[in-house]
C-alpha atoms as a PDB file:
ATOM      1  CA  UNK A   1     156.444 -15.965 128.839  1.00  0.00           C
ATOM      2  CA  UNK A   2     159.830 -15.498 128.765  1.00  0.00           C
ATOM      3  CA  UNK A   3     160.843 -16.694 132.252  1.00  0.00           C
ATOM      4  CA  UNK A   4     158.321 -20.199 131.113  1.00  0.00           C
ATOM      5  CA  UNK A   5     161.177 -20.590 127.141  1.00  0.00           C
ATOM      6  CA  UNK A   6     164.000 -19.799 129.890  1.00  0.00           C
ATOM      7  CA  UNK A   7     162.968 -23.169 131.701  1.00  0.00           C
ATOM      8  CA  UNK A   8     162.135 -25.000 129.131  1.00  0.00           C
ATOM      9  CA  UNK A   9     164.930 -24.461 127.161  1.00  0.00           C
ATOM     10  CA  UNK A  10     166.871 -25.345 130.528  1.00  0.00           C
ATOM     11  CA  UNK A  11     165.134 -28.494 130.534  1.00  0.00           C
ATOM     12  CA  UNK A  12     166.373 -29.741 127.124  1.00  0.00           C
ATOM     13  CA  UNK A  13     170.240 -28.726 127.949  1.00  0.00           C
ATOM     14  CA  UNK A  14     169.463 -30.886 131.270  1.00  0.00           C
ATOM     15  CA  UNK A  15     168.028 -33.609 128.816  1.00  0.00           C
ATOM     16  CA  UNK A  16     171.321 -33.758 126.429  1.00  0.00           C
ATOM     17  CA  UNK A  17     173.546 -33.521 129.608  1.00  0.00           C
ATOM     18  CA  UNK A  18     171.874 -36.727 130.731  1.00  0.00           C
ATOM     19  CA  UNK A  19     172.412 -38.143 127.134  1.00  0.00           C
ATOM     20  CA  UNK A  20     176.172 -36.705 127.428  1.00  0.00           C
ATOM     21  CA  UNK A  21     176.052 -38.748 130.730  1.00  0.00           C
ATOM     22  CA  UNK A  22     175.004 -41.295 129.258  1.00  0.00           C
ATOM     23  CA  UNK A  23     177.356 -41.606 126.261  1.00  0.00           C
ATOM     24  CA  UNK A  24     180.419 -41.532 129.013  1.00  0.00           C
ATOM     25  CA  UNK A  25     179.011 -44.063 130.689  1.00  0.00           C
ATOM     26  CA  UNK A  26     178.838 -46.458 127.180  1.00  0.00           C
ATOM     27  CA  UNK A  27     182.689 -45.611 126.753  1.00  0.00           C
ATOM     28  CA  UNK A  28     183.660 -45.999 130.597  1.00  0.00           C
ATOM     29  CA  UNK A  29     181.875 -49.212 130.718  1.00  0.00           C
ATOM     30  CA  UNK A  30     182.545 -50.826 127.732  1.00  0.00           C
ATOM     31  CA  UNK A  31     178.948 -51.122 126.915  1.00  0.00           C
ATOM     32  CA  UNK A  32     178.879 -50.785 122.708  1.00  0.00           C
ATOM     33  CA  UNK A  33     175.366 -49.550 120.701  1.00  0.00           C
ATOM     34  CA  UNK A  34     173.308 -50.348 120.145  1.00  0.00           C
ATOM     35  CA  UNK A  35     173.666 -52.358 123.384  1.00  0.00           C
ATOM     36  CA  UNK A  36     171.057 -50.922 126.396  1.00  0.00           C
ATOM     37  CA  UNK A  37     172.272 -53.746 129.311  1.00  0.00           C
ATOM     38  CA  UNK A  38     175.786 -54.723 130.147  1.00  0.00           C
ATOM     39  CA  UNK A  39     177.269 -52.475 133.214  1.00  0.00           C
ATOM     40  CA  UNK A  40     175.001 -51.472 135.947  1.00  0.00           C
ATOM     41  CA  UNK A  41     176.142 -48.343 136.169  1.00  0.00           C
ATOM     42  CA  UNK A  42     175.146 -47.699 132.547  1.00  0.00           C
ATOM     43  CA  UNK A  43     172.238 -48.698 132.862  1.00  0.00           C
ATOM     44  CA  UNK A  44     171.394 -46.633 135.702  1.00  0.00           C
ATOM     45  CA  UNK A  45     172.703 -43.533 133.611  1.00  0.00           C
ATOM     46  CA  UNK A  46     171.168 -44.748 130.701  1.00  0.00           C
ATOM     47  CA  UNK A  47     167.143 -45.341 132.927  1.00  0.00           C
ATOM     48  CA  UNK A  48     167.698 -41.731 134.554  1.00  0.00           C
ATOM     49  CA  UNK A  49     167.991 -40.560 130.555  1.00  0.00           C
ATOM     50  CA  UNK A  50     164.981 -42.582 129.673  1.00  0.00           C
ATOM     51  CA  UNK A  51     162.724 -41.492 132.921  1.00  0.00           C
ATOM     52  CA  UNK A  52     163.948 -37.641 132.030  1.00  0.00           C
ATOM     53  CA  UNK A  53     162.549 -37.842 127.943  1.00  0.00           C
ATOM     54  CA  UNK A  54     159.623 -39.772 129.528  1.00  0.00           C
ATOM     55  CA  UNK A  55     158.194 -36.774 131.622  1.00  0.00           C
ATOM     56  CA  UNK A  56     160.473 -34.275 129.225  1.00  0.00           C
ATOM     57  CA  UNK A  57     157.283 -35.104 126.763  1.00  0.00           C
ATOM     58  CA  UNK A  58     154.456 -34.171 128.863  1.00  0.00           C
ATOM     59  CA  UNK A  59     156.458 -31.269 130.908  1.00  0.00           C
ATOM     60  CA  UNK A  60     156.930 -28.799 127.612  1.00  0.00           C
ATOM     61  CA  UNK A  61     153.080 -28.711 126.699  1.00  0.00           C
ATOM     62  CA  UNK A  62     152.344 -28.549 130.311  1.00  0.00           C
ATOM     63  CA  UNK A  63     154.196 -25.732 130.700  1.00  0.00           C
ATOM     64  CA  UNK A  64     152.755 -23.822 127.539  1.00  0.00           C
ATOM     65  CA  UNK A  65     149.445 -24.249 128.352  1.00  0.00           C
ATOM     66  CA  UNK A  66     149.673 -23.435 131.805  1.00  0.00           C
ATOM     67  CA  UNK A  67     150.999 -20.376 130.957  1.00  0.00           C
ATOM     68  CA  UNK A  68     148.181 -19.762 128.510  1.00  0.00           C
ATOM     69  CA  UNK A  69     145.939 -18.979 131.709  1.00  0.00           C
ATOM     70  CA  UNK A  70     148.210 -19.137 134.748  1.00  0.00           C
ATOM     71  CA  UNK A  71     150.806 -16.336 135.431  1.00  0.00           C
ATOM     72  CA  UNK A  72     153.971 -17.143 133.607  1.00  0.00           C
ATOM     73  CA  UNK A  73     156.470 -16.484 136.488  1.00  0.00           C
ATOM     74  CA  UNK A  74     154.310 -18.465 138.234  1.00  0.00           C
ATOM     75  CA  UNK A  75     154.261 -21.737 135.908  1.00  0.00           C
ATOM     76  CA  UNK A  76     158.088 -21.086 135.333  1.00  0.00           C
ATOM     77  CA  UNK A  77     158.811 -21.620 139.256  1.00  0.00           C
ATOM     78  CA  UNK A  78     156.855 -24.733 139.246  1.00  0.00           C
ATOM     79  CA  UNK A  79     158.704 -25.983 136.363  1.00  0.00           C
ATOM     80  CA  UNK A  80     161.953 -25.098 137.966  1.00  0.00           C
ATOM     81  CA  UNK A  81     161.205 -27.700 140.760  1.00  0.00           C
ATOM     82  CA  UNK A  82     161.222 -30.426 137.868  1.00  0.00           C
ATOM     83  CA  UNK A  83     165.156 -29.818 136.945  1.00  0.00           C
ATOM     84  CA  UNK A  84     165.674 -29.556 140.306  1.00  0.00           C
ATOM     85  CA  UNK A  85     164.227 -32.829 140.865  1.00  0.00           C
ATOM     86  CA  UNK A  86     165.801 -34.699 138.180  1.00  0.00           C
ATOM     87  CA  UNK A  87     169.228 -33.366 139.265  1.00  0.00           C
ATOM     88  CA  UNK A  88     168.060 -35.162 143.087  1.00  0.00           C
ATOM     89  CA  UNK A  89     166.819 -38.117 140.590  1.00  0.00           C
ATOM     90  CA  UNK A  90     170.200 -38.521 138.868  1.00  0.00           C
ATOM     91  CA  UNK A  91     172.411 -38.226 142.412  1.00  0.00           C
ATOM     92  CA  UNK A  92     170.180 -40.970 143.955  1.00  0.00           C
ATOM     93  CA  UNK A  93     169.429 -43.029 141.184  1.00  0.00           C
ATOM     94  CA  UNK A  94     173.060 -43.622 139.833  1.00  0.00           C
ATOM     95  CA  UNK A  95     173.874 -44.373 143.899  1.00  0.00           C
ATOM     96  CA  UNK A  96     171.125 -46.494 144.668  1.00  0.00           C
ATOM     97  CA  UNK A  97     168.034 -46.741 142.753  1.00  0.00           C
ATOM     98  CA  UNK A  98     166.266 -47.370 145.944  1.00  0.00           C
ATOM     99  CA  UNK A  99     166.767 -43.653 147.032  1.00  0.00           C
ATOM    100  CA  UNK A 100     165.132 -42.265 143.805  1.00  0.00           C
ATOM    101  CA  UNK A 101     161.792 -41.402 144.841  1.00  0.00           C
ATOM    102  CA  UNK A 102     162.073 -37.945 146.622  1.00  0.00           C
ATOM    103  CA  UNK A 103     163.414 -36.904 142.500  1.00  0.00           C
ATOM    104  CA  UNK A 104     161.227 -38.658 140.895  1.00  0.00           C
ATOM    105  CA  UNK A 105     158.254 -36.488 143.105  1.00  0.00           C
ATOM    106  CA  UNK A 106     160.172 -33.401 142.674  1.00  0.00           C
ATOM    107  CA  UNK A 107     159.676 -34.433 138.629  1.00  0.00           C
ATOM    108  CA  UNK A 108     156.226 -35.502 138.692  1.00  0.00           C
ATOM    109  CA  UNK A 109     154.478 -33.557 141.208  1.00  0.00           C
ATOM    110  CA  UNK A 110     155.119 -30.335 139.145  1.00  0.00           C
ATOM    111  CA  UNK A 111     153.881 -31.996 135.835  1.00  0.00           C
ATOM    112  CA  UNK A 112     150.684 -33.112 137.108  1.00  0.00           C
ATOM    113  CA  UNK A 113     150.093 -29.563 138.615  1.00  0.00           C
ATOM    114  CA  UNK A 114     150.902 -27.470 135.376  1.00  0.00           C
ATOM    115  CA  UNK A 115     148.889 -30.406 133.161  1.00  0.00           C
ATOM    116  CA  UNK A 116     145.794 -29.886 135.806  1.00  0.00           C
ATOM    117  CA  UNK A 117     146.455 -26.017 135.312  1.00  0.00           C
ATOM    118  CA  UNK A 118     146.525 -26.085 132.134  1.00  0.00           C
ATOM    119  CA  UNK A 119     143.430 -28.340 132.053  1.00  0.00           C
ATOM    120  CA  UNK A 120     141.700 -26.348 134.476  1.00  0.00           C
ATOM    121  CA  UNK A 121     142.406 -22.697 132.350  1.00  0.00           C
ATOM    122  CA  UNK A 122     141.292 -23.958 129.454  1.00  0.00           C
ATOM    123  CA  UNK A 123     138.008 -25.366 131.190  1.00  0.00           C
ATOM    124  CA  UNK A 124     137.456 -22.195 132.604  1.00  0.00           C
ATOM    125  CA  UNK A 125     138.090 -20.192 129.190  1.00  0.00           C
ATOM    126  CA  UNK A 126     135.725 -22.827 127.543  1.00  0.00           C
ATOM    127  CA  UNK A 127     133.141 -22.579 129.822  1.00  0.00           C
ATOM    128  CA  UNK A 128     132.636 -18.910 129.298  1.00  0.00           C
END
């Protein structure tokens, strides 16, 4: 379970660099809180924060109860392609928002596969 805290734990530093990100942006750009609009290019670092806590919330369970019934290394490398896609989400999205959808896969597709792996353990275990 360890190499499963290692990622997670790298996913909330990733989260609060975004929100570091984020808070640069409100200073560069003039944009004062509790303001959300004003430049674009906060609000393009300010979204890619928003998307990241929006699939930050259903990647940490994921991951724990994956790793309930899955192999741990296993569940850890498939959470490892999440940061890696939200590091391709932030590079495109803060370009051109248009380009964001190979990082926003890279995000999702391993959240649906450790929630149905979870789901699927637990079936498994239930149906015992």
């Amino acid at each position: 379970m360890a190499w499963v805290d290692i990622v997670a734990v790298l996913a909330l530093f990733q989260y609060l660099v975004f929100a570091a990100l984020v808070a640069h942006a409100r200073g560069r750009y003039d944009v004062k809180a509790p303001a959300v609009v004003g430049h674009e290019m906060f609000e393009r670092c300010y979204r890619v924060q928003m998307n990241t806590l929006e699939l930050l919330i259903a990647l940490l369970p994921a991951m724990w109860a994956a790793a309930r019934y899955w192999s741990p290394m296993a569940v850890a490398g498939v959470a490892a392609i999440y940061l890696v896609g939200r590091v391709v989400y932030l590079r495109a999205y803060t370009r051109d928002p248009a380009t964001r959808s190979l990082g926003f896969g890279l995000s999702l597709g391993p959240v649906v596969l450790l929630l149905l792996a979870g789901l699927a353990g637990a079936v498994r275990v239930a149906l015992r």
